[in-house]
C-alpha atoms as a PDB file:
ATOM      1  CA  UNK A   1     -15.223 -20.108  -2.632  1.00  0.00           C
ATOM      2  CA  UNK A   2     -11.689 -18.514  -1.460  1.00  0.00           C
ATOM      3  CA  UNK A   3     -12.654 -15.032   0.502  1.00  0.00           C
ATOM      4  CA  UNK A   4     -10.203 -12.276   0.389  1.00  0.00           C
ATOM      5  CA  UNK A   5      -9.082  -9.742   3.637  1.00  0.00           C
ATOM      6  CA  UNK A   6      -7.111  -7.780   1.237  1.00  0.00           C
ATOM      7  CA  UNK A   7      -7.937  -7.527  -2.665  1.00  0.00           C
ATOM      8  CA  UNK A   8      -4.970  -4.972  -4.589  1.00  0.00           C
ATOM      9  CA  UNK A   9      -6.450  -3.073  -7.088  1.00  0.00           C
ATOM     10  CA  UNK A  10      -3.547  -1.556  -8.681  1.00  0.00           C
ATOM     11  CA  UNK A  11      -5.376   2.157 -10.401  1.00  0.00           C
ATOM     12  CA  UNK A  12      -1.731   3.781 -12.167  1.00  0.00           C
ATOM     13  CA  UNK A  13       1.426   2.465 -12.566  1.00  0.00           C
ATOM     14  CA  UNK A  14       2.901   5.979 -12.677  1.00  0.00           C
ATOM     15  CA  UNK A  15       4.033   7.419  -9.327  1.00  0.00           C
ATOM     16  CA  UNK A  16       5.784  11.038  -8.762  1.00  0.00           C
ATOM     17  CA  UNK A  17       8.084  10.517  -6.658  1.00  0.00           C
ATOM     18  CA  UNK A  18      11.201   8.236  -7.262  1.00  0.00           C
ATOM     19  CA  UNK A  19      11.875   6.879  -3.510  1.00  0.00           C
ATOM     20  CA  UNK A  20      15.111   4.585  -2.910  1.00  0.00           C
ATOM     21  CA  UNK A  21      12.829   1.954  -1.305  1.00  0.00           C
ATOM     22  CA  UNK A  22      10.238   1.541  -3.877  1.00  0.00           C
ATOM     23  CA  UNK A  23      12.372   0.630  -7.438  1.00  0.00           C
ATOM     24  CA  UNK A  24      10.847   1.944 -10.067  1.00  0.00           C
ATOM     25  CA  UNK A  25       8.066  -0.631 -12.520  1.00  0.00           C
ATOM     26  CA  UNK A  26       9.477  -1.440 -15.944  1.00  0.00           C
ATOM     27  CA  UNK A  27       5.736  -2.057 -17.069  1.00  0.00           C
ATOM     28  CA  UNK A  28       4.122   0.574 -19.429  1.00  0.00           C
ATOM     29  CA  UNK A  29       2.499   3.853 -18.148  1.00  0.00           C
ATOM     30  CA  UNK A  30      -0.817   3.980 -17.826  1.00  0.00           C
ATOM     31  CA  UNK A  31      -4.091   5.002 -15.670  1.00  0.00           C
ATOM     32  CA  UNK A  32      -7.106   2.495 -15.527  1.00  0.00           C
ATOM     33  CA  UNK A  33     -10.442   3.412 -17.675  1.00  0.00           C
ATOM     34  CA  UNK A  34     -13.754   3.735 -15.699  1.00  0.00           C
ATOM     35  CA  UNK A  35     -14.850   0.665 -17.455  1.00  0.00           C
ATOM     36  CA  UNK A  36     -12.124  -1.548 -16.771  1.00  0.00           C
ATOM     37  CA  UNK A  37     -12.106  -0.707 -12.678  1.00  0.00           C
ATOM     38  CA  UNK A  38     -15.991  -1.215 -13.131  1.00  0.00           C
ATOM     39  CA  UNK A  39     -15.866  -4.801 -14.818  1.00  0.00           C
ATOM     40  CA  UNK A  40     -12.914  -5.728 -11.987  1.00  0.00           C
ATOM     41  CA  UNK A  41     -14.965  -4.947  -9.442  1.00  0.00           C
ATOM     42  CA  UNK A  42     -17.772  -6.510 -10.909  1.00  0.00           C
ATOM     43  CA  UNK A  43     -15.714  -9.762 -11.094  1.00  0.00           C
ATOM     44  CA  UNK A  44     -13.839 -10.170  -7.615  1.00  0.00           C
ATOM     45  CA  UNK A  45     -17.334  -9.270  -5.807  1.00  0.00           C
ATOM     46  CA  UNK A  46     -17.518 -12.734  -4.501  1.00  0.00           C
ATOM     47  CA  UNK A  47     -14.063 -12.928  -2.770  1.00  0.00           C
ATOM     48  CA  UNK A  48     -13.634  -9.760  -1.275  1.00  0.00           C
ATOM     49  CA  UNK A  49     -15.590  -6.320   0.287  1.00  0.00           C
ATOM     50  CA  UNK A  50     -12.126  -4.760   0.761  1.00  0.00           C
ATOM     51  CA  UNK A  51     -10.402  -3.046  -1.852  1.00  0.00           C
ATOM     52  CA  UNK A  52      -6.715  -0.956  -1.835  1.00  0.00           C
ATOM     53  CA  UNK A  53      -5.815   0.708  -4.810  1.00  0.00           C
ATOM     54  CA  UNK A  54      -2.732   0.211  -4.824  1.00  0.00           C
ATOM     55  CA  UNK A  55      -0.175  -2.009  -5.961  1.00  0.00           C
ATOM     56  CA  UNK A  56       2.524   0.433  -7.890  1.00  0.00           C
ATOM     57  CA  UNK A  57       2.017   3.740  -8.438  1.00  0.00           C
ATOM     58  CA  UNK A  58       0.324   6.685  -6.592  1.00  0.00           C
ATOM     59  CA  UNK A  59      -3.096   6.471  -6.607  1.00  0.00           C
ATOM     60  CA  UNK A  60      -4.110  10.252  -6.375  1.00  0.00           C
ATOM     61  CA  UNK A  61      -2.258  10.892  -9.561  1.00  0.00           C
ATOM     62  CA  UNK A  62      -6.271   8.773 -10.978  1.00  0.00           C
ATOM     63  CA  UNK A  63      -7.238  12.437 -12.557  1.00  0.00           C
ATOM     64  CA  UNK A  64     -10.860  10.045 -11.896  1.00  0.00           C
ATOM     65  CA  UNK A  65     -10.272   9.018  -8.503  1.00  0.00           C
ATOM     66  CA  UNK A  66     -13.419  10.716  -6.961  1.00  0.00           C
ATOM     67  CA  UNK A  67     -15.545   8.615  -9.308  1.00  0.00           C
ATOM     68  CA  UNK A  68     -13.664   5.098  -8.846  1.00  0.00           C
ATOM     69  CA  UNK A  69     -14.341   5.657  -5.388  1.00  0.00           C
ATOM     70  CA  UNK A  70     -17.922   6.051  -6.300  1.00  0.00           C
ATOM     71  CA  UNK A  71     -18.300   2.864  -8.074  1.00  0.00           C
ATOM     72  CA  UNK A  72     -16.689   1.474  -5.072  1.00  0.00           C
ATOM     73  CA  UNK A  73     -19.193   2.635  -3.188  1.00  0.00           C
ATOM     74  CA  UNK A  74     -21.985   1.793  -5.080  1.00  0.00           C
ATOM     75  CA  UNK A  75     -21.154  -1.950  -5.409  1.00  0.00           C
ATOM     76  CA  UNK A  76     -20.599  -2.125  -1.567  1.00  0.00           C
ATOM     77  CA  UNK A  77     -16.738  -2.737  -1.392  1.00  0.00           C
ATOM     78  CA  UNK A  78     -14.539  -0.711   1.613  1.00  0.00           C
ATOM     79  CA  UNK A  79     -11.606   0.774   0.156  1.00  0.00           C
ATOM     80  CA  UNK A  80      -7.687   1.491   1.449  1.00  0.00           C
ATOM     81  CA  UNK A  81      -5.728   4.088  -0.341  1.00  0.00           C
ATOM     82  CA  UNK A  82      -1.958   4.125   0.314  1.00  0.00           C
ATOM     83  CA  UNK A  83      -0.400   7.381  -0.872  1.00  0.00           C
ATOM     84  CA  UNK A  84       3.294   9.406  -0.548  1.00  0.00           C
ATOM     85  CA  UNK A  85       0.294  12.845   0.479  1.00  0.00           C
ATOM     86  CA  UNK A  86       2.161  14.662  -1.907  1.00  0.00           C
ATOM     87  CA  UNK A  87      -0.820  15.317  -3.892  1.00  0.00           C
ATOM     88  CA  UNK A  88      -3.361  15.541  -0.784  1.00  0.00           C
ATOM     89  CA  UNK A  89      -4.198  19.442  -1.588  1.00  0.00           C
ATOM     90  CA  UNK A  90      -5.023  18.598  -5.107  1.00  0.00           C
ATOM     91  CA  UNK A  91      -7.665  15.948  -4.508  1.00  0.00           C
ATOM     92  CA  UNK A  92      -8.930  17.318  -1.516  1.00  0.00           C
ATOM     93  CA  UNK A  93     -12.312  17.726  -2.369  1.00  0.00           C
ATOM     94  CA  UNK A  94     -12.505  14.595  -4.284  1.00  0.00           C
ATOM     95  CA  UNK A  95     -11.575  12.385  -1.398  1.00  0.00           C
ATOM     96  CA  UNK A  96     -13.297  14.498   2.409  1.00  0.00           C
ATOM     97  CA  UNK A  97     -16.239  12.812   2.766  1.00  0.00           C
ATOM     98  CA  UNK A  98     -16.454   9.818   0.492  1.00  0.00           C
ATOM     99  CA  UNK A  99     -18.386   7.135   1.932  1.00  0.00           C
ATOM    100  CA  UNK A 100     -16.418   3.784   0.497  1.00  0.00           C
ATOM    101  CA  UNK A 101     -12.713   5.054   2.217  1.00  0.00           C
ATOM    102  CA  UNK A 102     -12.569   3.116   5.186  1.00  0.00           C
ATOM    103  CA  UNK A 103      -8.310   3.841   5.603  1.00  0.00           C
ATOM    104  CA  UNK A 104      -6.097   6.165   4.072  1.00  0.00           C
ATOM    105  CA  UNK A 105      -2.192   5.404   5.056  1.00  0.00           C
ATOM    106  CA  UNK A 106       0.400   8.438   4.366  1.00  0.00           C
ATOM    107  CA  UNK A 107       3.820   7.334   3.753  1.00  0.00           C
ATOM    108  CA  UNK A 108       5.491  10.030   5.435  1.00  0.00           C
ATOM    109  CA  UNK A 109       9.077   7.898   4.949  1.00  0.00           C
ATOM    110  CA  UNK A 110       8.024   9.174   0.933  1.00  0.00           C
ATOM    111  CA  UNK A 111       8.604  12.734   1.606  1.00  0.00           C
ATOM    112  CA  UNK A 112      12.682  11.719   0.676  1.00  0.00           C
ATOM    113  CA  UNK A 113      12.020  10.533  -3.026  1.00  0.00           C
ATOM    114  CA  UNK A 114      10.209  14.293  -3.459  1.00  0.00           C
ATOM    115  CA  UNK A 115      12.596  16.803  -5.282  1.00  0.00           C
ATOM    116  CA  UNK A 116      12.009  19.628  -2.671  1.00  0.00           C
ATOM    117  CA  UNK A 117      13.928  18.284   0.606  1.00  0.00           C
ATOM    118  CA  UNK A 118      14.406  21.248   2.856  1.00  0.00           C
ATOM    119  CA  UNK A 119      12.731  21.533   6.441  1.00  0.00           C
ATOM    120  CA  UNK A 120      10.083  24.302   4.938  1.00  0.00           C
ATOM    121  CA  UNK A 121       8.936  22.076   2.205  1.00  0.00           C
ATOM    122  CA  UNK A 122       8.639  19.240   4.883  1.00  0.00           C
ATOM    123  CA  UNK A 123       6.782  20.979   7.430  1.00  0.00           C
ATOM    124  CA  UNK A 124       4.430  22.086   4.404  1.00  0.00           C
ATOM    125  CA  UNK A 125       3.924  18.658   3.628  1.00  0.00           C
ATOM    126  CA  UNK A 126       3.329  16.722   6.767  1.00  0.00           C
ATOM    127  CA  UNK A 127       1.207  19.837   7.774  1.00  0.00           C
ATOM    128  CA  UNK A 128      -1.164  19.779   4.375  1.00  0.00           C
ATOM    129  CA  UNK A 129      -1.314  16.077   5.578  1.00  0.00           C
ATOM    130  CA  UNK A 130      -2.498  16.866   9.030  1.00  0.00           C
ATOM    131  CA  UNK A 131      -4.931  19.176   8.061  1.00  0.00           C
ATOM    132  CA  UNK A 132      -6.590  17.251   5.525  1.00  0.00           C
ATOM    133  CA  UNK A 133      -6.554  14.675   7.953  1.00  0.00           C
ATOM    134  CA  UNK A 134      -7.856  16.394  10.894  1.00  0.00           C
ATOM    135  CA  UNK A 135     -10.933  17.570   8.373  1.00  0.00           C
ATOM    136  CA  UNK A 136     -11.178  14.026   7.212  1.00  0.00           C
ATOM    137  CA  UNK A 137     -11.829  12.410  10.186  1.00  0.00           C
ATOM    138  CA  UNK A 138     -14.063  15.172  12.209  1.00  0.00           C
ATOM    139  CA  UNK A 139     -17.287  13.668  10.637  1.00  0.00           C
ATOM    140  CA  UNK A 140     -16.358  10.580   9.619  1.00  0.00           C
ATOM    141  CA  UNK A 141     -15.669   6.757  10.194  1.00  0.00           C
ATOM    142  CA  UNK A 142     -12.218   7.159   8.276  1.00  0.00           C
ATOM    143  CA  UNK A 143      -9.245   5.916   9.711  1.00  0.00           C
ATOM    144  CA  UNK A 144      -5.744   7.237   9.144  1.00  0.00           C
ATOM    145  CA  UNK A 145      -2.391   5.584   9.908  1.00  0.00           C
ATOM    146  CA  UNK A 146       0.683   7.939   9.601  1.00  0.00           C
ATOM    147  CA  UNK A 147       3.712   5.642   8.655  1.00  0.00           C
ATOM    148  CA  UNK A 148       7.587   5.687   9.216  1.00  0.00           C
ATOM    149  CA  UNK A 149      10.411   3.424   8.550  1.00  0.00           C
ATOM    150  CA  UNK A 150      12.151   2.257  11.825  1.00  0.00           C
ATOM    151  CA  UNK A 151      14.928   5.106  11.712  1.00  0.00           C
ATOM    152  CA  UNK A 152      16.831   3.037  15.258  1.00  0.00           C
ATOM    153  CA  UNK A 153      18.447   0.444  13.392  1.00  0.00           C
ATOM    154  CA  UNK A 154      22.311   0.727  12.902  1.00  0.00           C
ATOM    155  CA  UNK A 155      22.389   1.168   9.001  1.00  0.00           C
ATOM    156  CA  UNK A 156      20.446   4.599   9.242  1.00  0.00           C
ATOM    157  CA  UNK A 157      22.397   7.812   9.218  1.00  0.00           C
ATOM    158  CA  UNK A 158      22.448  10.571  11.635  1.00  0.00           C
ATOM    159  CA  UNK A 159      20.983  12.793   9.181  1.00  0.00           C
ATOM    160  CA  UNK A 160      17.835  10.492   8.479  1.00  0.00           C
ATOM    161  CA  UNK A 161      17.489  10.414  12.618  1.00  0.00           C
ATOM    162  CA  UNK A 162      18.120  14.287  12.519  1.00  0.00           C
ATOM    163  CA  UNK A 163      14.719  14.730   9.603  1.00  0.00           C
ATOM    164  CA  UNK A 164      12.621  11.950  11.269  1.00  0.00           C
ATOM    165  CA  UNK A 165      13.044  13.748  14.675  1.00  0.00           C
ATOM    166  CA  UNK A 166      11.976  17.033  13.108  1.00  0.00           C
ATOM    167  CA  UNK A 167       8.951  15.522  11.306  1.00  0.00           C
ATOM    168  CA  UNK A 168       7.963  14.054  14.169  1.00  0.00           C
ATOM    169  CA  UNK A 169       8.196  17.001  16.116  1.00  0.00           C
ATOM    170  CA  UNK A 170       5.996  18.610  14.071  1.00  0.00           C
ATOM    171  CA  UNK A 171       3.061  15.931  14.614  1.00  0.00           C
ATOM    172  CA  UNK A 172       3.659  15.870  18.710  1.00  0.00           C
ATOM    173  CA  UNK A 173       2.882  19.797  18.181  1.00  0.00           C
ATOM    174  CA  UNK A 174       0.144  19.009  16.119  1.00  0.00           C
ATOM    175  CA  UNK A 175      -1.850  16.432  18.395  1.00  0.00           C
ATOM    176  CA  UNK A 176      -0.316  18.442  21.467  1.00  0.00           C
ATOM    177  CA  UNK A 177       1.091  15.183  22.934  1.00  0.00           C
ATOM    178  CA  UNK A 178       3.059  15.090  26.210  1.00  0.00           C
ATOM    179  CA  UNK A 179       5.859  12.467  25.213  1.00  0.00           C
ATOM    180  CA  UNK A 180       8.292  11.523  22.389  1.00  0.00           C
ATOM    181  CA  UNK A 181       6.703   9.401  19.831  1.00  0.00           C
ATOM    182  CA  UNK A 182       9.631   7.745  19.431  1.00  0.00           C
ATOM    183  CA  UNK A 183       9.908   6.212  23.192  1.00  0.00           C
ATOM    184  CA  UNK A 184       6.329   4.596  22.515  1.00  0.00           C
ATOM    185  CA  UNK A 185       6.263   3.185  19.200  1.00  0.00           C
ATOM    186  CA  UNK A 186       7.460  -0.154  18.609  1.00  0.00           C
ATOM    187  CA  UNK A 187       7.978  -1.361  15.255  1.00  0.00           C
ATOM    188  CA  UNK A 188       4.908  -3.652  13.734  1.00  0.00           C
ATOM    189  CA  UNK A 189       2.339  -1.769  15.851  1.00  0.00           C
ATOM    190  CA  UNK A 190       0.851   1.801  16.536  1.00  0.00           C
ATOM    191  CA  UNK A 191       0.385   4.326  18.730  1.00  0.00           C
ATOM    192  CA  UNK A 192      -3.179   6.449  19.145  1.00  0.00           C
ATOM    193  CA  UNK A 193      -2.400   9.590  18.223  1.00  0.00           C
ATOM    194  CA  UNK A 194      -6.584  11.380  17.781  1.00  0.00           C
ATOM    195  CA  UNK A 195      -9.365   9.682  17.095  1.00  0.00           C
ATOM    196  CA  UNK A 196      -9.517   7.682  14.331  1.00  0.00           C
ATOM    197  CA  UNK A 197      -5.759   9.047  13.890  1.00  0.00           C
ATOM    198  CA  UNK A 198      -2.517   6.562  14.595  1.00  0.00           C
ATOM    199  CA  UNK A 199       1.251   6.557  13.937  1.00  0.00           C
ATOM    200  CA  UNK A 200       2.798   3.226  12.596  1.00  0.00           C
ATOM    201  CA  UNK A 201       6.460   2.201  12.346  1.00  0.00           C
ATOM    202  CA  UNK A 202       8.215  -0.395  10.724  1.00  0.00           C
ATOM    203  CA  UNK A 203      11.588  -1.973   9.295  1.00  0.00           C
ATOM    204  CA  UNK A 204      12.088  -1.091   5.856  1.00  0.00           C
ATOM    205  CA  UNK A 205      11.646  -4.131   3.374  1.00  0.00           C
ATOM    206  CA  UNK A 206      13.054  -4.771  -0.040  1.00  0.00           C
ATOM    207  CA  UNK A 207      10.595  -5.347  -2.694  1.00  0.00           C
ATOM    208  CA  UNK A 208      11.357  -9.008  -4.309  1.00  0.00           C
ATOM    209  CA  UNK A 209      12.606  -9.166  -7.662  1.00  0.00           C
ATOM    210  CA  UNK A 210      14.456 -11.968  -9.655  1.00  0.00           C
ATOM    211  CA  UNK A 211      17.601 -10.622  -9.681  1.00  0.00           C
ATOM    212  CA  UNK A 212      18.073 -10.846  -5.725  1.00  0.00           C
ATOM    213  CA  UNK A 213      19.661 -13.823  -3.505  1.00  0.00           C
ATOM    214  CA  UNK A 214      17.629 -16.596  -3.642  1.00  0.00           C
ATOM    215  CA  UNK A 215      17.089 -18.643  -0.066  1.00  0.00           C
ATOM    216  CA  UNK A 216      16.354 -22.153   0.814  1.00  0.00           C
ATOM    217  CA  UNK A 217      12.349 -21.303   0.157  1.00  0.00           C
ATOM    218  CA  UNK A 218      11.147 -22.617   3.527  1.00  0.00           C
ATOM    219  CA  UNK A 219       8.711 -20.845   4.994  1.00  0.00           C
ATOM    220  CA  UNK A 220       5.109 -19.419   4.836  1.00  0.00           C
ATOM    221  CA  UNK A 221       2.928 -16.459   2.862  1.00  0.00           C
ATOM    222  CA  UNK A 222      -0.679 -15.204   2.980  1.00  0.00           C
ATOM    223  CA  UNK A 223      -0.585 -14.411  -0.594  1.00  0.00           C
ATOM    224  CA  UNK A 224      -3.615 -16.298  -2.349  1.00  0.00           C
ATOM    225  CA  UNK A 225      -4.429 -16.691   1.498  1.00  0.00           C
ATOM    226  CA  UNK A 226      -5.901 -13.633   2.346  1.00  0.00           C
ATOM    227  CA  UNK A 227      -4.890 -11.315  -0.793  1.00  0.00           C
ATOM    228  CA  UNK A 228      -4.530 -11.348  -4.352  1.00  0.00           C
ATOM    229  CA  UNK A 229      -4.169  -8.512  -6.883  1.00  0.00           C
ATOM    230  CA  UNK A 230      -4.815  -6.998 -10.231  1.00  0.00           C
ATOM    231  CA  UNK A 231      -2.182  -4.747 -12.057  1.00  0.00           C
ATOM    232  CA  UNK A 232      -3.279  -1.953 -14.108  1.00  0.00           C
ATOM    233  CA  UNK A 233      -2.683  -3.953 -17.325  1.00  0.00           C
ATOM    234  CA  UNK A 234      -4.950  -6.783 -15.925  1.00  0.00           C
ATOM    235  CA  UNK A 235      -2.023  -8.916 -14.790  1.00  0.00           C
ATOM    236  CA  UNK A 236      -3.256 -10.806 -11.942  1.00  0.00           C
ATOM    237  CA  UNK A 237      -0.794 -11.202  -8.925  1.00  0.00           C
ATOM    238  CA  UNK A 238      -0.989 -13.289  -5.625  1.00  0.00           C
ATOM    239  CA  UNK A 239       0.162 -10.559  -3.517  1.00  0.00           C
ATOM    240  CA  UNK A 240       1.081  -6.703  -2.881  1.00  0.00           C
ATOM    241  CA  UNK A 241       4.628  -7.326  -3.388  1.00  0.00           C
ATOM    242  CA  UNK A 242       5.152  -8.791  -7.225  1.00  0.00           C
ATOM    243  CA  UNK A 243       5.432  -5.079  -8.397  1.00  0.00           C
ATOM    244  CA  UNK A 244       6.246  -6.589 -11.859  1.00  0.00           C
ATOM    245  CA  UNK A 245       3.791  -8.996 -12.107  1.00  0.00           C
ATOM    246  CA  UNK A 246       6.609 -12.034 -12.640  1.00  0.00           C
ATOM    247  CA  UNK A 247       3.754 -14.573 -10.737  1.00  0.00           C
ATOM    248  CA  UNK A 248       1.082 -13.996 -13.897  1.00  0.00           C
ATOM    249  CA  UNK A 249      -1.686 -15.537 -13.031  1.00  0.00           C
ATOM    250  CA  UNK A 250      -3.663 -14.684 -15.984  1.00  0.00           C
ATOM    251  CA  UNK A 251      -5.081 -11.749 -17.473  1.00  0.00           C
ATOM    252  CA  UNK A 252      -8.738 -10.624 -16.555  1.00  0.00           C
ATOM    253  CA  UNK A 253      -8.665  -8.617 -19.291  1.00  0.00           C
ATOM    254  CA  UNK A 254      -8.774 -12.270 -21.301  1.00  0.00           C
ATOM    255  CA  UNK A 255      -9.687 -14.216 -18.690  1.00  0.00           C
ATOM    256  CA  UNK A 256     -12.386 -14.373 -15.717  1.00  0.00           C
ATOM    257  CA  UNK A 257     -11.305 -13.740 -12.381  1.00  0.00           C
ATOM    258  CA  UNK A 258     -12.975 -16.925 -11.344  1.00  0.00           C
ATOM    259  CA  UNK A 259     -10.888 -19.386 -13.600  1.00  0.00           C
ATOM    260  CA  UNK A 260      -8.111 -18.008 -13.042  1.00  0.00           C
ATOM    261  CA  UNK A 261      -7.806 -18.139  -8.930  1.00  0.00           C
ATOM    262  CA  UNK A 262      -8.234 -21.796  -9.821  1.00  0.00           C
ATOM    263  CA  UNK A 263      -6.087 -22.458 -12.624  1.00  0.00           C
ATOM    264  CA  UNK A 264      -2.792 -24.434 -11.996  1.00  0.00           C
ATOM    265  CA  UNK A 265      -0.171 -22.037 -11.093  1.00  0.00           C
ATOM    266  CA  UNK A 266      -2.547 -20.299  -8.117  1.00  0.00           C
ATOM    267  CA  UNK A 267      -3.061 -23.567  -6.962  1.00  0.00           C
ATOM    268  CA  UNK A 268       0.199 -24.791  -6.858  1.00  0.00           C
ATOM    269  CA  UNK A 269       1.329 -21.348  -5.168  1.00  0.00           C
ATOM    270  CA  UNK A 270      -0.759 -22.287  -2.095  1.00  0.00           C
ATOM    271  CA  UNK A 271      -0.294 -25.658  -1.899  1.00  0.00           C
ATOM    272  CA  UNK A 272       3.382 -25.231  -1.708  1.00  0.00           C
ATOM    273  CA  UNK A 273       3.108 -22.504   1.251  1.00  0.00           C
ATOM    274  CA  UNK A 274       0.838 -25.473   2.936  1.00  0.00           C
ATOM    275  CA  UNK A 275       3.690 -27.555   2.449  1.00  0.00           C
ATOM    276  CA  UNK A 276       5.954 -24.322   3.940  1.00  0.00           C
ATOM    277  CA  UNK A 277       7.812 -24.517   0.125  1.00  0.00           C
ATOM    278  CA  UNK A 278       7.594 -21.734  -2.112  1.00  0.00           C
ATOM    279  CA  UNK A 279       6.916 -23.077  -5.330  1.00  0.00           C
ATOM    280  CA  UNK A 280       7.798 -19.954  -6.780  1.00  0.00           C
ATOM    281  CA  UNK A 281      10.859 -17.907  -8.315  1.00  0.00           C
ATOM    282  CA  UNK A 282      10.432 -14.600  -6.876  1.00  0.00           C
ATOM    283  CA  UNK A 283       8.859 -16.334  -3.363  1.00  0.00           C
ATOM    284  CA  UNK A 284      12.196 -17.675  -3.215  1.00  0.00           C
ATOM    285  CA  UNK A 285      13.753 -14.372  -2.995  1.00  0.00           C
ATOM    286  CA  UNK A 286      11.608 -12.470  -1.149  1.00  0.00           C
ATOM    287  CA  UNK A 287      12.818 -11.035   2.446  1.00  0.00           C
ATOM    288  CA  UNK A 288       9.438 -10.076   3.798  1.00  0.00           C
ATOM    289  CA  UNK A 289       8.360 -13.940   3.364  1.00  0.00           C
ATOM    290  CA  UNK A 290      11.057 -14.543   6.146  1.00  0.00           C
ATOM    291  CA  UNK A 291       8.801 -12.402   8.360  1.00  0.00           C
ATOM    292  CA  UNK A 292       6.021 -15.237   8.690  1.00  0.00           C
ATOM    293  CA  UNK A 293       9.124 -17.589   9.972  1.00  0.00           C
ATOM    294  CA  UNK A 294       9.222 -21.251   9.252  1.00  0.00           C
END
């Protein structure tokens, strides 16, 4: 039986912010029901114990998100939230001390796509962050990365390098470190910033999508490898990064999980990427595949 690292669980396909890295989905609006989260967990139990809720969307927007964690919980899985923070004040209480989080990541490089843009609303919101991080953590085995797009390549603006600096300024104050966070981080890993606590930085990818350049399609991908995923409309997906769902798999909602990570089109997913072909469309045209080299 295939085993999972990574199993997406996408919870919303609505997000609040409207970032120029992350294009918008064209698929329908809409939250998943208690019972449907339930019956998905219920079926991937076999290939995975680590769950991210997250696909599209921002996951704290879940007006239920205290109880999915629950049933998390309560059927033994570990689960990764990524979120933009913007709404970390709201569902404070529903997240501090919830035994199934193993990792939240805050995509600080979100604060951009938020309508307020001015230094005071930043420093509000990376400091709401760090506080509800800080609590998070104290009696916990949470961990937390803070992320960043690399702001050093040539194509980023003055102004970006200007806000970056000043956000993380605010974090050195924070964690009252002695050095530049820039002048230590390296793009692809971390720094320790606390306990528990770490900054991450990396080169800004573009999400795949049909309408992009298509390449030669050598090369290699983990996806059916160590992840799969589940839209909120029950799409099934072989990785993080088919937003849209183009790769359908099948549909749990019509189809078990089980026959469907064996049907034809999985199958001949991963044994192209064993033959270093994508098989695939959209793996044709994907930039972060290049990443894995040839």
């Amino acid at each position: 039986m295939k085993r999972f690292k990574k199993f997406y669980i996408e919870i919303t396909s609505i997000c609040n912010l409207a970032c120029h890295f992350c294009p918008p989905t064209e698929r329908a609006k809409q939250f998943i029901s208690i019972d449907d989260f339930t019956k998905r967990l219920d079926q991937i139990k076999p290939y995975t114990d680590f769950i991210y809720l997250h696909v599209k969307g921002e996951p704290l927007l879940h007006p239920k998100i205290d109880q999915l964690l629950d049933i998390a919980h309560e059927r033994g899985f570990k689960v990764n939230i990524t979120t933009n923070g913007t709404l970390i004040k709201k569902n404070w209480d529903k997240l501090i001390n919830k035994p199934a989080l193993r990792q939240m990541n805050f995509s600080l490089h979100s604060f951009d796509g938020h309508v307020g843009q001015s230094m005071t609303d930043k420093e509000e919101y990376v400091r709401t962050i760090l506080s509800f991080v800080q609590e998070a953590t104290r009696e916990s085995s949470l961990f937390v990365s803070l992320r960043l797009w690399n702001l050093t390549q040539d194509n980023a603006t003055n102004l970006e390098k200007q806000r970056n600096r000043q956000l993380l300024e605010i974090i050195e104050n924070e964690f009252n470190l002695g050095f530049k966070i820039e002048e230590k981080l390296t793009p692809g890993k971390g720094i320790k910033l606390a306990d528990q606590i770490f900054i991450n930085q990396d080169y800004e990818f573009k999400w795949p999508a049909l309408h992009e350049e298509e390449d030669d399609g050598k090369g290699f991908c983990y996806g059916l490898r160590n992840q799969a995923g589940i839209l909120a409309n029950g799409t099934v997906i072989p990785c993080c990064l088919d937003g849209e769902g183009v790769i359908n798999l099948g549909n749990i909602n019509e189809t078990d999980f089980s026959t469907i990570i064996e049907g034809d089109r999985a199958n001949n997913l991963v044994d192209g990427f064993s033959r270093r072909e994508a098989v695939e469309e959209l793996c044709r045209k994907c930039g972060y595949r290049k990443r894995f080299g040839k």
